[in-house]
N, C-alpha and C. Protein backbone atom coordinates (compact mmCIF):
# COMPACT_ATOMS: atom_id res chain seq x y z
N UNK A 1 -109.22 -34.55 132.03
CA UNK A 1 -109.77 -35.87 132.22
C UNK A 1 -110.86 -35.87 133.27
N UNK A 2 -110.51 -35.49 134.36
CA UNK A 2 -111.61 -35.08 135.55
C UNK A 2 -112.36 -33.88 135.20
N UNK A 3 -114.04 -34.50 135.52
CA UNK A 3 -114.57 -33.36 135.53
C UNK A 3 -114.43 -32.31 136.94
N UNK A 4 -115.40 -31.45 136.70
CA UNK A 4 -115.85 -30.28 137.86
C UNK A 4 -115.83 -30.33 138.84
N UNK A 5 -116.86 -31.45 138.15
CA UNK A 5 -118.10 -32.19 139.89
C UNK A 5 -117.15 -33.42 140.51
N UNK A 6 -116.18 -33.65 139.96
CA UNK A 6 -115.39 -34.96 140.66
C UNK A 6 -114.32 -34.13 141.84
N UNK A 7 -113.51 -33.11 140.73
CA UNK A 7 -112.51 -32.60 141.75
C UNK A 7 -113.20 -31.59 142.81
N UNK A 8 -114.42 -31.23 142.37
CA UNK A 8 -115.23 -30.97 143.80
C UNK A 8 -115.60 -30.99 144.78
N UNK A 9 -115.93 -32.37 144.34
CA UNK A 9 -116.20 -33.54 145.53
C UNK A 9 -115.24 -33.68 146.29
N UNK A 10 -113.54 -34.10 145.52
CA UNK A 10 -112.78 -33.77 146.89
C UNK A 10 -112.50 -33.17 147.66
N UNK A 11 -112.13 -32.03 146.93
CA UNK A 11 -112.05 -30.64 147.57
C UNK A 11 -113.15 -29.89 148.69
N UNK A 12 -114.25 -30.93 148.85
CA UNK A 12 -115.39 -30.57 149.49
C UNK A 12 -114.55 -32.00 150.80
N UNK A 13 -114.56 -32.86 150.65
CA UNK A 13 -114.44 -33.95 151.16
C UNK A 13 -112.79 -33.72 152.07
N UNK A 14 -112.23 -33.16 151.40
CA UNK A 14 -110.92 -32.56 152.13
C UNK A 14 -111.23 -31.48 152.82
N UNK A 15 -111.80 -31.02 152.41
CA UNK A 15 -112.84 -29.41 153.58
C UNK A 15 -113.32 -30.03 154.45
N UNK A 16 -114.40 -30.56 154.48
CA UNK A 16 -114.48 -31.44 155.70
C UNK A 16 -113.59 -32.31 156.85
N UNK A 17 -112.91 -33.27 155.98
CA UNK A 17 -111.99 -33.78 156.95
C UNK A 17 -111.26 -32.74 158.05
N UNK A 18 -111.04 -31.63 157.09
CA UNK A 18 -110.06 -31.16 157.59
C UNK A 18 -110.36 -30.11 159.01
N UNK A 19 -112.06 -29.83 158.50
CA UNK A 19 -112.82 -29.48 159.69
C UNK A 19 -113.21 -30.00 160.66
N UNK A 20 -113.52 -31.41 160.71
CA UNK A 20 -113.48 -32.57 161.35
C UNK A 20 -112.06 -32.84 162.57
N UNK A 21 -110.97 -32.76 161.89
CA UNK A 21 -109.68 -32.53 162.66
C UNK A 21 -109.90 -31.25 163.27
N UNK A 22 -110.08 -30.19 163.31
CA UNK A 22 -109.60 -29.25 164.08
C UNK A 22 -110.89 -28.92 165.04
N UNK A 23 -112.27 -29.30 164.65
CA UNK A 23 -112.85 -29.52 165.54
C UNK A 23 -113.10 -30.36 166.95
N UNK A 24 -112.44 -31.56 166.24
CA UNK A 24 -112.19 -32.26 167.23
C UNK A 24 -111.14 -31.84 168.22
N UNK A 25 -110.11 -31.52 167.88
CA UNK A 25 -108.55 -31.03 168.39
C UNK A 25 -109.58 -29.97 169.39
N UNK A 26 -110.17 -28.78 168.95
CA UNK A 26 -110.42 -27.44 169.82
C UNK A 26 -111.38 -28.42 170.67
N UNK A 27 -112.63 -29.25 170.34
CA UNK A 27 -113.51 -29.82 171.72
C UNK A 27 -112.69 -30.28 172.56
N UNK A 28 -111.37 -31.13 171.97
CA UNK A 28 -110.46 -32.08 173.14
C UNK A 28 -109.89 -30.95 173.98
N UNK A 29 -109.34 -29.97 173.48
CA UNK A 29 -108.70 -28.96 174.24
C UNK A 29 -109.49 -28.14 175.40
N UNK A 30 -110.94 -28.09 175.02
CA UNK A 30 -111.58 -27.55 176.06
C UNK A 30 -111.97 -28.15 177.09
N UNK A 31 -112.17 -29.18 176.62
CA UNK A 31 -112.92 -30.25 177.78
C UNK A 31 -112.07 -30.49 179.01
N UNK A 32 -112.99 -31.23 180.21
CA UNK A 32 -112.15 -31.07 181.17
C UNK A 32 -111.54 -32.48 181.15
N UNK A 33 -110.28 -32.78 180.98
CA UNK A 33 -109.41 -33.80 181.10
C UNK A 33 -107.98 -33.37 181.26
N UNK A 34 -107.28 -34.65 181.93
CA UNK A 34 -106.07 -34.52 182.21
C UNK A 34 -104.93 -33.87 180.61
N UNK A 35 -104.03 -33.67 181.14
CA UNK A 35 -103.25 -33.23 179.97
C UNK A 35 -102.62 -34.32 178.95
N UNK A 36 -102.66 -36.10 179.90
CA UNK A 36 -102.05 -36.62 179.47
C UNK A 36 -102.95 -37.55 178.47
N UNK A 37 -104.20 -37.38 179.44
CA UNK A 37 -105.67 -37.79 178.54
C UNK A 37 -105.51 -37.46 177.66
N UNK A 38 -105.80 -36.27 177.48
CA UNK A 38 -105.72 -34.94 176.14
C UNK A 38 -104.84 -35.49 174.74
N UNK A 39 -103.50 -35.62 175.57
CA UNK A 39 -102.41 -35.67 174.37
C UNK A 39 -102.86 -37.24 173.80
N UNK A 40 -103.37 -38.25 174.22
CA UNK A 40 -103.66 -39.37 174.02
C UNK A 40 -104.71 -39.30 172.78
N UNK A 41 -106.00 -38.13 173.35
CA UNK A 41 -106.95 -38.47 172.46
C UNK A 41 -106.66 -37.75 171.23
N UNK A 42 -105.78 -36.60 171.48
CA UNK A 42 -105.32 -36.14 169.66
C UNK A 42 -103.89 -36.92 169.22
N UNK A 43 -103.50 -37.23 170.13
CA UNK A 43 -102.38 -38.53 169.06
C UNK A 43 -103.16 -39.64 167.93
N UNK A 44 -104.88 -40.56 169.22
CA UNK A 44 -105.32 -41.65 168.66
C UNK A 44 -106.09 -40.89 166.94
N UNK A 45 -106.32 -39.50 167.15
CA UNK A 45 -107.39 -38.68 166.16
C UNK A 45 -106.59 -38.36 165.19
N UNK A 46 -105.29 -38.45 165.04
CA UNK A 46 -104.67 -37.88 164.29
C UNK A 46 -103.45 -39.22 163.54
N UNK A 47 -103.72 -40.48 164.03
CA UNK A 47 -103.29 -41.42 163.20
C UNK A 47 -104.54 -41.80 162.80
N UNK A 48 -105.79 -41.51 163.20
CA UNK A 48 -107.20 -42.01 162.52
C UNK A 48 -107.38 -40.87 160.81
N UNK A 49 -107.12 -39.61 161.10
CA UNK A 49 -107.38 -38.33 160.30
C UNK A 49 -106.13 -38.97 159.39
N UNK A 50 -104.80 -39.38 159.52
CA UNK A 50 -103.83 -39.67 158.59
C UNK A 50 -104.09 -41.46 157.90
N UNK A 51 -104.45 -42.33 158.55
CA UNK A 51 -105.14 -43.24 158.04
C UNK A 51 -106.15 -43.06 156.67
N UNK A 52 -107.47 -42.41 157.08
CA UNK A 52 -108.71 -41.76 156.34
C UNK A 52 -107.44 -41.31 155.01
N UNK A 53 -106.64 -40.58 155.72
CA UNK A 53 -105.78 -39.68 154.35
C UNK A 53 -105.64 -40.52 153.65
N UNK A 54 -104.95 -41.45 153.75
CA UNK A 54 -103.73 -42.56 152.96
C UNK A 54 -105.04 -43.53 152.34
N UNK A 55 -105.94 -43.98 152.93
CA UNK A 55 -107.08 -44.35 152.16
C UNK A 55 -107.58 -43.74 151.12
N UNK A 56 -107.64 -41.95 151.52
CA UNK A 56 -108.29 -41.32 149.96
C UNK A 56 -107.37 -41.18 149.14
N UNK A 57 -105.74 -40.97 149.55
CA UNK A 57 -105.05 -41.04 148.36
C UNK A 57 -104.81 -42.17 147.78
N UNK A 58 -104.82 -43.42 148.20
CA UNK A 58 -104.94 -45.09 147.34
C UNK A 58 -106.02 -45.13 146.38
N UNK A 59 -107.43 -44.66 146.97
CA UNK A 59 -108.68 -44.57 145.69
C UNK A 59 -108.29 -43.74 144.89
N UNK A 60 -107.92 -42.20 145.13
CA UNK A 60 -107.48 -41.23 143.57
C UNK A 60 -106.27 -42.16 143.22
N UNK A 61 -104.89 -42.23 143.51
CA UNK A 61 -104.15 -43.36 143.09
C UNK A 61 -104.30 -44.35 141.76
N UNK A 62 -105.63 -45.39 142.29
CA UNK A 62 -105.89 -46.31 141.71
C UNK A 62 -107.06 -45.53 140.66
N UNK A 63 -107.70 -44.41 140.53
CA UNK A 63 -108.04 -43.91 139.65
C UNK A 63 -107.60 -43.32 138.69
N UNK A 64 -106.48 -42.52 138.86
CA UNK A 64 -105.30 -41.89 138.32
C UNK A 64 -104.66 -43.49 137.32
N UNK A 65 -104.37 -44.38 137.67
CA UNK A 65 -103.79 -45.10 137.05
C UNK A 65 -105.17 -45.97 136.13
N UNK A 66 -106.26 -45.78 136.46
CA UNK A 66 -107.18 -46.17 135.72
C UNK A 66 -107.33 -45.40 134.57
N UNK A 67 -107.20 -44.36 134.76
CA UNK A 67 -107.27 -43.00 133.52
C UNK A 67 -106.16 -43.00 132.64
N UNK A 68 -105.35 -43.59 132.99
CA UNK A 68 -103.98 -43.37 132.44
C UNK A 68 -103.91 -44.58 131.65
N UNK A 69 -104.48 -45.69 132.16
CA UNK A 69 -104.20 -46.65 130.88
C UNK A 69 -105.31 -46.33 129.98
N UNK A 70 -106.40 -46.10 130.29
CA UNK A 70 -107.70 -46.11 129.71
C UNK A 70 -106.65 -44.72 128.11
N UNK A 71 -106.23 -44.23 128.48
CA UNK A 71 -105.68 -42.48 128.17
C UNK A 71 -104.70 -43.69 126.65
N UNK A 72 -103.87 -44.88 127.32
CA UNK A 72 -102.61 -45.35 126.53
C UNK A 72 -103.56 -46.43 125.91
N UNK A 73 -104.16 -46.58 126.02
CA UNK A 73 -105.11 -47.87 125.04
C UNK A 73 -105.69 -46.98 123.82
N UNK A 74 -106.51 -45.83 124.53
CA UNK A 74 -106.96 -45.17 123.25
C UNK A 74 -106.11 -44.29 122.40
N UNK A 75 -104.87 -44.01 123.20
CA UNK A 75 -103.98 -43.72 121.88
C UNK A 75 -103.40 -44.51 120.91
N UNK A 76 -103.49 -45.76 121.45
CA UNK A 76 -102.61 -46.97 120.82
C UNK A 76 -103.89 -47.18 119.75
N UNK A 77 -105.32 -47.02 120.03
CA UNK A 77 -105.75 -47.79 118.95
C UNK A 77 -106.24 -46.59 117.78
N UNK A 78 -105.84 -45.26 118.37
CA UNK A 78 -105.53 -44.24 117.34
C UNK A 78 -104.29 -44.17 116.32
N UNK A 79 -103.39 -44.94 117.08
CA UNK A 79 -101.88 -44.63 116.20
C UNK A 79 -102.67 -46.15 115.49
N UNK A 80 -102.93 -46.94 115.61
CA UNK A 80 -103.01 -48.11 114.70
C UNK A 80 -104.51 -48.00 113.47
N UNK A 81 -105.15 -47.33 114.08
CA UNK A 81 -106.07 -46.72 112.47
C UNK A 81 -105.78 -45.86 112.06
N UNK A 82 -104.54 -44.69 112.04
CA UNK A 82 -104.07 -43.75 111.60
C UNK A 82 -103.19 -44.72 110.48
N UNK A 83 -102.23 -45.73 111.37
CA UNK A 83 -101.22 -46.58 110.03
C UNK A 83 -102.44 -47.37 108.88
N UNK A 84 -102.81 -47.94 109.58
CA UNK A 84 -104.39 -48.70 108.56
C UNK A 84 -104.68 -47.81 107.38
N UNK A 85 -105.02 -46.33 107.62
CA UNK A 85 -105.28 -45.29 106.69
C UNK A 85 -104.26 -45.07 105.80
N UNK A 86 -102.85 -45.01 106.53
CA UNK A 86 -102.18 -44.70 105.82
C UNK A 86 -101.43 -45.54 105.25
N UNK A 87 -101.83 -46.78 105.09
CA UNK A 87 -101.57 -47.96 104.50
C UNK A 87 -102.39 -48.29 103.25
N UNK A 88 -103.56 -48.14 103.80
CA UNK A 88 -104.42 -48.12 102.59
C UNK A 88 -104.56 -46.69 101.79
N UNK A 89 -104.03 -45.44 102.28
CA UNK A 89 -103.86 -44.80 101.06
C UNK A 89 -102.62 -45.26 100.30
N UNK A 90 -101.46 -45.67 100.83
CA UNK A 90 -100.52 -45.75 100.10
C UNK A 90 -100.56 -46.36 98.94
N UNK A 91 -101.31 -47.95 99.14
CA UNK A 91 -101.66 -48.80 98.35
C UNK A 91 -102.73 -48.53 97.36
N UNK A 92 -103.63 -47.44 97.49
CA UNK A 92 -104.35 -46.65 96.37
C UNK A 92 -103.79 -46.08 95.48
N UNK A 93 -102.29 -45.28 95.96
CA UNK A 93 -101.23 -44.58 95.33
C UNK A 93 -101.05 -45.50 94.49
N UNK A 94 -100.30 -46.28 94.85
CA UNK A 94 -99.29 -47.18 93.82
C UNK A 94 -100.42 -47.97 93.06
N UNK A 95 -101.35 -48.55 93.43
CA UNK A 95 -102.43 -48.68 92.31
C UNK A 95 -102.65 -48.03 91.42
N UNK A 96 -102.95 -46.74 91.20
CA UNK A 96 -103.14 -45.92 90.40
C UNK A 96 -102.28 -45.55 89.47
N UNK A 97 -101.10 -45.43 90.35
CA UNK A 97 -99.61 -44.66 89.78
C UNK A 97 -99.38 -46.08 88.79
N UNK A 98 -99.53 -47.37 88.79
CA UNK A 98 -99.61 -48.36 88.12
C UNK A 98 -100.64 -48.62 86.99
N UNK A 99 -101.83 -48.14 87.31
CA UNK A 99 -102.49 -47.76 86.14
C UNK A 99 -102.21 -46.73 84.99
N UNK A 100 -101.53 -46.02 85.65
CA UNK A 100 -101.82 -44.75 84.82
C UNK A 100 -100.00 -44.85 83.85
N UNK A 101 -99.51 -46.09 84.36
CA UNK A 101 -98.19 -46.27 83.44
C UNK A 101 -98.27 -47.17 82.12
């Protein structure tokens, strides 16, 4: 259902984040601040980095469930011109099979 270039994009977009977090984490660690500073500013970075998360998984989420009906509509209106067909062959049958008695 997903192309290439979509699951790419996340996978690029999760590469980042995820570089984003640990960059930040190693600058906080070097810098000169207290320890208690420190633990403060990767606690506040790391309900921000899990936030961001829970945001990108609600958009795939709500895409995933976009695909999925989009996925049950077009099967539904496959199973219903498949019966159509096979309704109207039937009724060709017995037409015929009625002619030919």
């Amino acid at each position: 259902m997903a192309d290439n270039g979509n699951g790419h994009f996340w996978d690029s977009l999760l590469t980042f984040m995820a570089g984003a977090a640990t960059g930040f984490i190693v600058g906080i660690l070097f810098a000169p601040a207290s320890g208690q500073e420190t633990r403060r500013k990767i606690k506040d970075q790391a309900a921000k980095t899990g936030e961001a998360a829970k945001e990108s998984y609600e958009k795939i989420a709500k895409e995933a469930e976009k695909g999925i009906r989009l996925v049950k509509e077009k099967t539904g209106e496959s199973v219903d011109a498949i019966r159509d067909f096979i309704e109207k062959k039937r009724e060709e049958f017995k037409t015929k099979a009625e002619e030919e008695k």
